[in-house]
Protein backbone atom coordinates (compact mmCIF):
# COMPACT_ATOMS: atom_id res chain seq x y z
CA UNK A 1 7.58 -8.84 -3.97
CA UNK A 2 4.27 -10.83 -5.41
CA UNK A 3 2.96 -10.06 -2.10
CA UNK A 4 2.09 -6.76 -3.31
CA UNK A 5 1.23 -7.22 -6.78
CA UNK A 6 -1.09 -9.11 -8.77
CA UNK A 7 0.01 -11.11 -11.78
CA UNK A 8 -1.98 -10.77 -14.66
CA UNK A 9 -2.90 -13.08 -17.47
CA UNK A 10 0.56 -14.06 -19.35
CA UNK A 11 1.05 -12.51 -22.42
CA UNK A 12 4.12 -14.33 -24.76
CA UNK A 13 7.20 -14.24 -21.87
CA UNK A 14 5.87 -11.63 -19.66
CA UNK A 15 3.68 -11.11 -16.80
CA UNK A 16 1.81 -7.92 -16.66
CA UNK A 17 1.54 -7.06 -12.80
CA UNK A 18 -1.31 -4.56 -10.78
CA UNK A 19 -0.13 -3.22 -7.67
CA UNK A 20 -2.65 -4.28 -4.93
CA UNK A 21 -2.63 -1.28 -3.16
CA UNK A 22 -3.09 1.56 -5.65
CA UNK A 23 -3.65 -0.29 -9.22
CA UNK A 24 -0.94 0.34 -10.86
CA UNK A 25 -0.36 -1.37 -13.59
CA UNK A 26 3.35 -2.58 -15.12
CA UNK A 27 2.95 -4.10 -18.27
CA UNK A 28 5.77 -6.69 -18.14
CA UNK A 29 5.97 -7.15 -14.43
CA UNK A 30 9.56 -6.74 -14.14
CA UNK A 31 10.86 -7.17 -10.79
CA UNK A 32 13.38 -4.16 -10.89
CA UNK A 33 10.20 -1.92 -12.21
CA UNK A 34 7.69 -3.18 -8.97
CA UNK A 35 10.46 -2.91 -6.20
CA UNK A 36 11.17 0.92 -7.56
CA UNK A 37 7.39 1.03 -7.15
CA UNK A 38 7.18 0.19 -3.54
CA UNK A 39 10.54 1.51 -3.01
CA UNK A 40 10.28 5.23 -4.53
CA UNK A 41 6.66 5.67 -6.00
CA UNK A 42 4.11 4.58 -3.72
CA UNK A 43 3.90 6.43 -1.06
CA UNK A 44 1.52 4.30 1.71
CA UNK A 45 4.10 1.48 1.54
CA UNK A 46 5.61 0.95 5.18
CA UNK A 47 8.97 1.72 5.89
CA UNK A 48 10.27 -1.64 6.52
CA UNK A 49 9.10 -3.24 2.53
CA UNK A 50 10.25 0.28 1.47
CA UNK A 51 13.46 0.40 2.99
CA UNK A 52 14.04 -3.52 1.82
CA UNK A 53 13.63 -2.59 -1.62
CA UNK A 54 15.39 0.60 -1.39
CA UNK A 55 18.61 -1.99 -0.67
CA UNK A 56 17.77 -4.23 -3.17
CA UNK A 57 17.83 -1.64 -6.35
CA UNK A 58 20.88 0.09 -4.37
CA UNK A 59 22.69 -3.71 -4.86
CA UNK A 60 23.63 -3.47 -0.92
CA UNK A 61 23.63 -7.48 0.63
CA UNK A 62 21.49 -6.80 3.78
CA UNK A 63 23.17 -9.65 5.46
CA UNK A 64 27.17 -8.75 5.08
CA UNK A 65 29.49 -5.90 5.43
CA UNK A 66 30.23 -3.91 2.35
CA UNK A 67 32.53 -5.30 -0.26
CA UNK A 68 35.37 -3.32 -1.85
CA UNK A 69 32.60 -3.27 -4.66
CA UNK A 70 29.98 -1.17 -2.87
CA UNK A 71 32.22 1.07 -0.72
CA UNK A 72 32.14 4.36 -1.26
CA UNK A 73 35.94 5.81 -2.56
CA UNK A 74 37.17 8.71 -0.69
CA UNK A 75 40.14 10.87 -1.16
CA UNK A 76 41.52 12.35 2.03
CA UNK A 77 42.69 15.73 1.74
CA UNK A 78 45.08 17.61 4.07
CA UNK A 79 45.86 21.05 4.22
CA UNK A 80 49.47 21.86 3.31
């Protein structure tokens, strides 16, 4: 995710980050703030970062099947 932001001069415990492409600025550089960034906000990010991060806030492993944790519940419903 640093790829696309600058880190900014340390201030206390946080890390203010600038997005390289369009400037904007996060004032504690947290990672769940910068990957909603690229994910949902900036638009000129290609589809492959934004579709990684788009996983990553959604909590889906990219590498596994879905666990009973992130499948979806259904109920079935029959006509009677």
């Amino acid at each position: 995710m640093w790829d696309y932001f600058f880190e900014d001069i340390r201030k206390k415990d946080h890390s203010p980050s600038i997005c390289k492409f369009c400037g904007d600025i996060k004032a504690k550089g947290r990672p769940s703030e910068m990957m909603a960034h690229l994910a949902l906000q900036y638009d000129s990010v290609k589809a492959p970062v934004k579709e990684k991060y788009l996983k990553v806030l959604a909590g889906v492993n990219q590498t596994s099947e879905p666990t009973s944790s992130t499948k979806l519940a259904y109920t079935k419903v029959t006509n009677k």
